[in-house]
PDB file of N, CA and C in Angstrom:
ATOM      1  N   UNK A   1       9.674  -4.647  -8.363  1.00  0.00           N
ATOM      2  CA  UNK A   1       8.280  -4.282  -8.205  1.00  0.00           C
ATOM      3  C   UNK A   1       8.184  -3.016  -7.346  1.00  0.00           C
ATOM      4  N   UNK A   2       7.620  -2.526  -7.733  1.00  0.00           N
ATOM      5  CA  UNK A   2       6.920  -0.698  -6.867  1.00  0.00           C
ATOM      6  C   UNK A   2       5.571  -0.987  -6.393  1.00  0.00           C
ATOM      7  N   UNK A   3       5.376  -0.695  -5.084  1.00  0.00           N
ATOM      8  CA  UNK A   3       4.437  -0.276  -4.583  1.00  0.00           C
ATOM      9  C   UNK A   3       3.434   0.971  -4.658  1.00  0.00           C
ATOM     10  N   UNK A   4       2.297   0.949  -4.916  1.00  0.00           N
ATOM     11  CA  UNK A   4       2.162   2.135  -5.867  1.00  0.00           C
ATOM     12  C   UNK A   4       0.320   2.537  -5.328  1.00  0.00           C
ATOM     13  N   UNK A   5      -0.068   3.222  -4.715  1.00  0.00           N
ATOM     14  CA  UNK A   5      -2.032   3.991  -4.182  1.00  0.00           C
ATOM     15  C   UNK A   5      -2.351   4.923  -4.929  1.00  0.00           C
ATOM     16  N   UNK A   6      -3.028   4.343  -5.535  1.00  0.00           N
ATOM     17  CA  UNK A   6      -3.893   5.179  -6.675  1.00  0.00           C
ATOM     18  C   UNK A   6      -5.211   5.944  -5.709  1.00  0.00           C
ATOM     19  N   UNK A   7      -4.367   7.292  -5.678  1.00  0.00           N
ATOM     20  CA  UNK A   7      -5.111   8.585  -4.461  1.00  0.00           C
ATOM     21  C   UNK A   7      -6.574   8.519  -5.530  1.00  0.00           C
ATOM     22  N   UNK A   8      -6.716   8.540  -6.491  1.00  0.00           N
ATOM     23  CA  UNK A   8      -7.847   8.845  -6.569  1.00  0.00           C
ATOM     24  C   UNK A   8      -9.232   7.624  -6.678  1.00  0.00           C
ATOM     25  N   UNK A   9      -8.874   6.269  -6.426  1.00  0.00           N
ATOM     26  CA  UNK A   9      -9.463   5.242  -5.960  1.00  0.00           C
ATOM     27  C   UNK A   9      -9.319   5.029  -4.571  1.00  0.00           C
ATOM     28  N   UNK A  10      -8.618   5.676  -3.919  1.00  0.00           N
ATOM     29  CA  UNK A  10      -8.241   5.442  -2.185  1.00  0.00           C
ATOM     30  C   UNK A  10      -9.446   6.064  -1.655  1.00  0.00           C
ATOM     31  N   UNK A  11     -10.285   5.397  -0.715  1.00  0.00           N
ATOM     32  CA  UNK A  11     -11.030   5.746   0.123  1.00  0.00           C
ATOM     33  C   UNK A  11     -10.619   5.744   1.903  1.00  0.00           C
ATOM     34  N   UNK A  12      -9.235   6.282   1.816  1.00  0.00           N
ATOM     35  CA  UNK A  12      -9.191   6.128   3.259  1.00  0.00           C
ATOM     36  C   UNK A  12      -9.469   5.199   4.095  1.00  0.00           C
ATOM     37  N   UNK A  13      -9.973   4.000   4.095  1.00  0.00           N
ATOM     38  CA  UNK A  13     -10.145   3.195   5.042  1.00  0.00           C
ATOM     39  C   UNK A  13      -8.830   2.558   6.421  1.00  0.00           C
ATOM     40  N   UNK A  14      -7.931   2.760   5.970  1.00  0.00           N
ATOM     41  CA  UNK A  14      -6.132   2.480   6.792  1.00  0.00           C
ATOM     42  C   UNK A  14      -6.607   0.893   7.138  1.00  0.00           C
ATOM     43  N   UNK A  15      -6.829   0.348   6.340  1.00  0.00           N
ATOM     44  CA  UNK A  15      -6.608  -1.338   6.221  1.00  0.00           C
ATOM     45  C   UNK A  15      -5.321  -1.465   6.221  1.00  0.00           C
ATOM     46  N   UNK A  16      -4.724  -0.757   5.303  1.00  0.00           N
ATOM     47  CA  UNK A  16      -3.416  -1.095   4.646  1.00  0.00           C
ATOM     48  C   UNK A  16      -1.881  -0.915   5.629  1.00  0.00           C
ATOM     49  N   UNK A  17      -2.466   0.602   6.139  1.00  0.00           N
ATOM     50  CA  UNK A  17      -1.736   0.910   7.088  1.00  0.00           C
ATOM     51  C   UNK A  17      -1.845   0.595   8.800  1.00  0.00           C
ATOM     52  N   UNK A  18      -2.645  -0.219   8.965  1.00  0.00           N
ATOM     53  CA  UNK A  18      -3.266  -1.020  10.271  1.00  0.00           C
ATOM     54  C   UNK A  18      -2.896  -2.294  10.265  1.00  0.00           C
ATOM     55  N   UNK A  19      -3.197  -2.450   8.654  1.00  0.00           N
ATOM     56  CA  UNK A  19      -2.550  -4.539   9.031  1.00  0.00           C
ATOM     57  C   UNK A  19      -0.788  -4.233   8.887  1.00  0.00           C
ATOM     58  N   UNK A  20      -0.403  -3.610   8.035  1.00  0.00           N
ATOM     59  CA  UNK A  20       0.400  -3.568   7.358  1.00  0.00           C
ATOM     60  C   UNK A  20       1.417  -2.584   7.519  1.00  0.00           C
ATOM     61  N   UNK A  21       2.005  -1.633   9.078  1.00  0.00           N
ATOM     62  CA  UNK A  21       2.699  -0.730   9.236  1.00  0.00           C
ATOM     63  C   UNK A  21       4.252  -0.452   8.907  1.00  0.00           C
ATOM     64  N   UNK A  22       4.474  -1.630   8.371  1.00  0.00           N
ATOM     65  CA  UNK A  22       6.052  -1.864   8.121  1.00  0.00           C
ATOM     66  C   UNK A  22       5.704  -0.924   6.714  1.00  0.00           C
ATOM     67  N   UNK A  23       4.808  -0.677   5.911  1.00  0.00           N
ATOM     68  CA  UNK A  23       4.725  -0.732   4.451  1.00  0.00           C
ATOM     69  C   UNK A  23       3.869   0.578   4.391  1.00  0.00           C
ATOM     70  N   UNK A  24       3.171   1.481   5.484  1.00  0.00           N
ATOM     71  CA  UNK A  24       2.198   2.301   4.963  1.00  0.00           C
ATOM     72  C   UNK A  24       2.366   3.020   6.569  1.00  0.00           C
ATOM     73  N   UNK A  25       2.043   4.144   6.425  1.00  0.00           N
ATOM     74  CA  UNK A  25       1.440   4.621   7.220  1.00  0.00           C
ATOM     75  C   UNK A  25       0.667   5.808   6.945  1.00  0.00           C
ATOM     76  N   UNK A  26      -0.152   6.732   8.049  1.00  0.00           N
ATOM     77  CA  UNK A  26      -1.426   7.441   7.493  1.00  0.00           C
ATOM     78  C   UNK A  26      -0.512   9.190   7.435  1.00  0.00           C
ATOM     79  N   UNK A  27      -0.919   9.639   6.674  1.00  0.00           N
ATOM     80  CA  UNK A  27      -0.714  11.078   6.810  1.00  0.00           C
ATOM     81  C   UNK A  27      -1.704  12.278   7.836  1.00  0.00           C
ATOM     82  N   UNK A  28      -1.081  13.370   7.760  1.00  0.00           N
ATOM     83  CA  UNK A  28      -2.387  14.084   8.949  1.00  0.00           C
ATOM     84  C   UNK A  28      -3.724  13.990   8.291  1.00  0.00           C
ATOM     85  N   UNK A  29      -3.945  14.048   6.583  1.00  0.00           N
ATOM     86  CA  UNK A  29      -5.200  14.232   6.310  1.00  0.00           C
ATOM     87  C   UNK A  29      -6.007  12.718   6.002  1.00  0.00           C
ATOM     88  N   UNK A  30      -5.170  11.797   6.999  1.00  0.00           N
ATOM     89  CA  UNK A  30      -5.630  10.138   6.760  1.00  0.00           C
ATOM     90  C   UNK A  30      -5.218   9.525   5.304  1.00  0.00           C
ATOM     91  N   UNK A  31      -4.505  10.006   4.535  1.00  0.00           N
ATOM     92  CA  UNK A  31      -4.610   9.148   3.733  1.00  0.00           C
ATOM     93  C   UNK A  31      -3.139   8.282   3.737  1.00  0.00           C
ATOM     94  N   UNK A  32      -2.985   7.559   3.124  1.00  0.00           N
ATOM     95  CA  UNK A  32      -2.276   6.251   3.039  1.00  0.00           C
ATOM     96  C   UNK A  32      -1.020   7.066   2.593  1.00  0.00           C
ATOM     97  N   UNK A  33       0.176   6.731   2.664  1.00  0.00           N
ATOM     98  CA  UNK A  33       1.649   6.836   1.917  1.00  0.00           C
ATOM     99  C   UNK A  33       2.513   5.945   2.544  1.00  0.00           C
ATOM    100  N   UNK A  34       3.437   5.472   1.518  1.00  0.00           N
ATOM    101  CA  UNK A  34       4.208   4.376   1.122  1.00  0.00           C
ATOM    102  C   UNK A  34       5.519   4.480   1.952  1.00  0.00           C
ATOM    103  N   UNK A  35       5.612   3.734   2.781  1.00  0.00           N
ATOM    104  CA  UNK A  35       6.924   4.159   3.308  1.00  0.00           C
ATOM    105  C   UNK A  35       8.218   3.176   2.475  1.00  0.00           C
ATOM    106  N   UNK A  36       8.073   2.133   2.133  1.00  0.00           N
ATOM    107  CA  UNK A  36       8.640   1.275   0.830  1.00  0.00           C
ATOM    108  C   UNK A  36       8.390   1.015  -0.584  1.00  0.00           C
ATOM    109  N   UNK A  37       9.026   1.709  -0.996  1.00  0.00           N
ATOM    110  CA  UNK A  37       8.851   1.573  -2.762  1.00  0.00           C
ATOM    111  C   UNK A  37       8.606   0.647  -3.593  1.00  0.00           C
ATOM    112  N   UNK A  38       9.956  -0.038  -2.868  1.00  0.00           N
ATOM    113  CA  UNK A  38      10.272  -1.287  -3.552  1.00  0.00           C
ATOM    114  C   UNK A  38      10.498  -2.303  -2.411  1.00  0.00           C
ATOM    115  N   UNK A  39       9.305  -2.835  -2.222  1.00  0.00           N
ATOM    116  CA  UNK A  39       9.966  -4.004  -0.938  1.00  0.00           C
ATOM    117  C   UNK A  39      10.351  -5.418  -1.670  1.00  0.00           C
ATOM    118  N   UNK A  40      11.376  -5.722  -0.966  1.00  0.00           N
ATOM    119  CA  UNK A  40      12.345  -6.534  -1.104  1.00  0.00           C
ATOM    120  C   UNK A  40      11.518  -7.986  -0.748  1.00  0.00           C
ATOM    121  N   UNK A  41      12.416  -8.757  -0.663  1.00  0.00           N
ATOM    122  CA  UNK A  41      11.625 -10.516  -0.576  1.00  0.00           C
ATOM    123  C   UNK A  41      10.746 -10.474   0.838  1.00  0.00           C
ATOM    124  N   UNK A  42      11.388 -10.145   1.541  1.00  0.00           N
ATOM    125  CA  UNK A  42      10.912 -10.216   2.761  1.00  0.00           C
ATOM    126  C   UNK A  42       9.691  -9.719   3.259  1.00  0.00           C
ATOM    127  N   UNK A  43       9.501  -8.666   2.319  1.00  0.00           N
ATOM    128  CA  UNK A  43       8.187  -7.655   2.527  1.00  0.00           C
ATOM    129  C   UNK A  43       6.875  -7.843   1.204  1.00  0.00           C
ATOM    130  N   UNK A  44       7.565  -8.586   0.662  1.00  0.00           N
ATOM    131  CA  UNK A  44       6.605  -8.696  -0.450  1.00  0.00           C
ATOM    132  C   UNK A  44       4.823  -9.347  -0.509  1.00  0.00           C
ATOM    133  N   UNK A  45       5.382 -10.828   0.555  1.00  0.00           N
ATOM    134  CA  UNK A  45       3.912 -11.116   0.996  1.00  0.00           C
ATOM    135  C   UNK A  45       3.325 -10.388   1.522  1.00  0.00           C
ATOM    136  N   UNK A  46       3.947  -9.517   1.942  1.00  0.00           N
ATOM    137  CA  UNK A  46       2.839  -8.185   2.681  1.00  0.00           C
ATOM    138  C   UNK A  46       2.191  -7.595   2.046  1.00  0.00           C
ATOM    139  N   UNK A  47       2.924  -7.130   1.164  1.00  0.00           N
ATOM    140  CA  UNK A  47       2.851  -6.094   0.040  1.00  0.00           C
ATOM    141  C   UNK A  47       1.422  -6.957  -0.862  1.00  0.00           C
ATOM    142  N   UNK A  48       1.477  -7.857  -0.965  1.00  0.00           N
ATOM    143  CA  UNK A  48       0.322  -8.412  -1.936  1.00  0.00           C
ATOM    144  C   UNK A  48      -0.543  -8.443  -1.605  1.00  0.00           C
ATOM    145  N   UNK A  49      -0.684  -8.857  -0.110  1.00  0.00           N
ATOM    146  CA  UNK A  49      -1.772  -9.220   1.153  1.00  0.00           C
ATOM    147  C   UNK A  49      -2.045  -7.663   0.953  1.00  0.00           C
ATOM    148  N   UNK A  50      -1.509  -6.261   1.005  1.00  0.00           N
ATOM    149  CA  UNK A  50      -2.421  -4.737   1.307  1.00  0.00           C
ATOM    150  C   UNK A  50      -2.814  -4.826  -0.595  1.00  0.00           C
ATOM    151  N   UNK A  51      -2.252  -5.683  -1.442  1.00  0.00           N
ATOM    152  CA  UNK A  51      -3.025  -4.984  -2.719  1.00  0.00           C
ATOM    153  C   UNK A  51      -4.257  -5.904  -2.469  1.00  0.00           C
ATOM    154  N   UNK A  52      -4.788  -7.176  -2.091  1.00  0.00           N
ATOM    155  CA  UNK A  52      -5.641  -8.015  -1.893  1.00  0.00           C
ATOM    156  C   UNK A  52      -6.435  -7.539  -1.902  1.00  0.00           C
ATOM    157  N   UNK A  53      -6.446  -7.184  -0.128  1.00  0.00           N
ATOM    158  CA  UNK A  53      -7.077  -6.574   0.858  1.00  0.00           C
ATOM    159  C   UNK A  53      -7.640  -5.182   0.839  1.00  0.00           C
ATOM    160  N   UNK A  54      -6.956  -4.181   0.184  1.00  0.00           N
ATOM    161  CA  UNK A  54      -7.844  -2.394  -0.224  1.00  0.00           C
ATOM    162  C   UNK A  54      -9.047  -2.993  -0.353  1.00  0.00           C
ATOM    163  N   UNK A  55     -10.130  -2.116  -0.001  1.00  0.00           N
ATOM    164  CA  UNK A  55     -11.664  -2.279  -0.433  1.00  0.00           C
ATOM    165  C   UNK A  55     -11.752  -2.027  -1.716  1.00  0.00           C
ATOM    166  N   UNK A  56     -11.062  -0.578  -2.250  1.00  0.00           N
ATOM    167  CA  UNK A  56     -11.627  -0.066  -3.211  1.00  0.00           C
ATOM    168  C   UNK A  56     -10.462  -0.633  -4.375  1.00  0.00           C
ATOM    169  N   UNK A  57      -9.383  -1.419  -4.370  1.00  0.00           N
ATOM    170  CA  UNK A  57      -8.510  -1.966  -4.996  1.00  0.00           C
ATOM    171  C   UNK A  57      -7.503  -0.580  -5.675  1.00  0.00           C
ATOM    172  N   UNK A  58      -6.867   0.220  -4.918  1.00  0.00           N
ATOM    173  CA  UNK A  58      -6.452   1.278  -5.010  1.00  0.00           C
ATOM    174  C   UNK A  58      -4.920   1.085  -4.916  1.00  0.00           C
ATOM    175  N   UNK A  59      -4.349   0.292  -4.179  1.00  0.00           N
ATOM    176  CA  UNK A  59      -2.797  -0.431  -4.030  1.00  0.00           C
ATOM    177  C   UNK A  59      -3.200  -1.318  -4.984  1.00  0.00           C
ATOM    178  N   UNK A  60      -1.401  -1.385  -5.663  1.00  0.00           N
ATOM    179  CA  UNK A  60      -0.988  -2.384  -6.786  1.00  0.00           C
ATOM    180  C   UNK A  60       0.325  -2.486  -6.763  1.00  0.00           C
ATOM    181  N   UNK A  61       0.919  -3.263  -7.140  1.00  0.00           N
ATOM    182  CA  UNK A  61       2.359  -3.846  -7.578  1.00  0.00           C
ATOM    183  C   UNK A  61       2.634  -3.645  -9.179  1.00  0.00           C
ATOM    184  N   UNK A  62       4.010  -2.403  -9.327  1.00  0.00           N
ATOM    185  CA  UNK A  62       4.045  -2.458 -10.889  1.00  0.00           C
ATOM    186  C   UNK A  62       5.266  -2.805 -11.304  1.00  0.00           C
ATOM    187  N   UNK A  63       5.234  -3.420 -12.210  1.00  0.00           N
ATOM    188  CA  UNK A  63       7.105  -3.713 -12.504  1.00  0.00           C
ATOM    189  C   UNK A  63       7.473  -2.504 -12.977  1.00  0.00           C
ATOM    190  N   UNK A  64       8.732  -2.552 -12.449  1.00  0.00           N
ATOM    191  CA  UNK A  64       9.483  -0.846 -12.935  1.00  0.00           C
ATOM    192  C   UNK A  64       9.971  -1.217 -14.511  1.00  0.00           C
ATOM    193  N   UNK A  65      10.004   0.315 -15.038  1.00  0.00           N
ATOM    194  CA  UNK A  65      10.309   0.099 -16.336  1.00  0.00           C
ATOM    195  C   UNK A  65      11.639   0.090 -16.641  1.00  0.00           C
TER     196      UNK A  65
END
């Protein structure tokens, strides 16, 4: 699975990167980037909990091809 912020549904809010710093953090112009691609078992409930949680539903989980 890939972790994956669809910039043009992202409204900046850093939910993702506030609950969730193992997995996101903010850039200078605030917006969100991925510091794990592909998180592993361990990181995954996280990972679902920031696609949940976006307001604007902008994080997703995709199976790689």
């Amino acid at each position: 699975m890939r972790l994956v912020i669809d910039y043009k549904r992202c409204r900046k809010a850093g939910q993702c990167s506030y609950l969730h710093p193992e997995l996101f953090k903010v850039d200078s112009a605030g917006a969100p980037v991925v510091l794990v691609d592909h998180p592993g078992k361990e990181l995954h409930e996280a990972a679902e909990e920031a696609v949940d949680l976006c307001p604007n539903g902008a994080i997703s989980l995709t199976e790689d091809p």
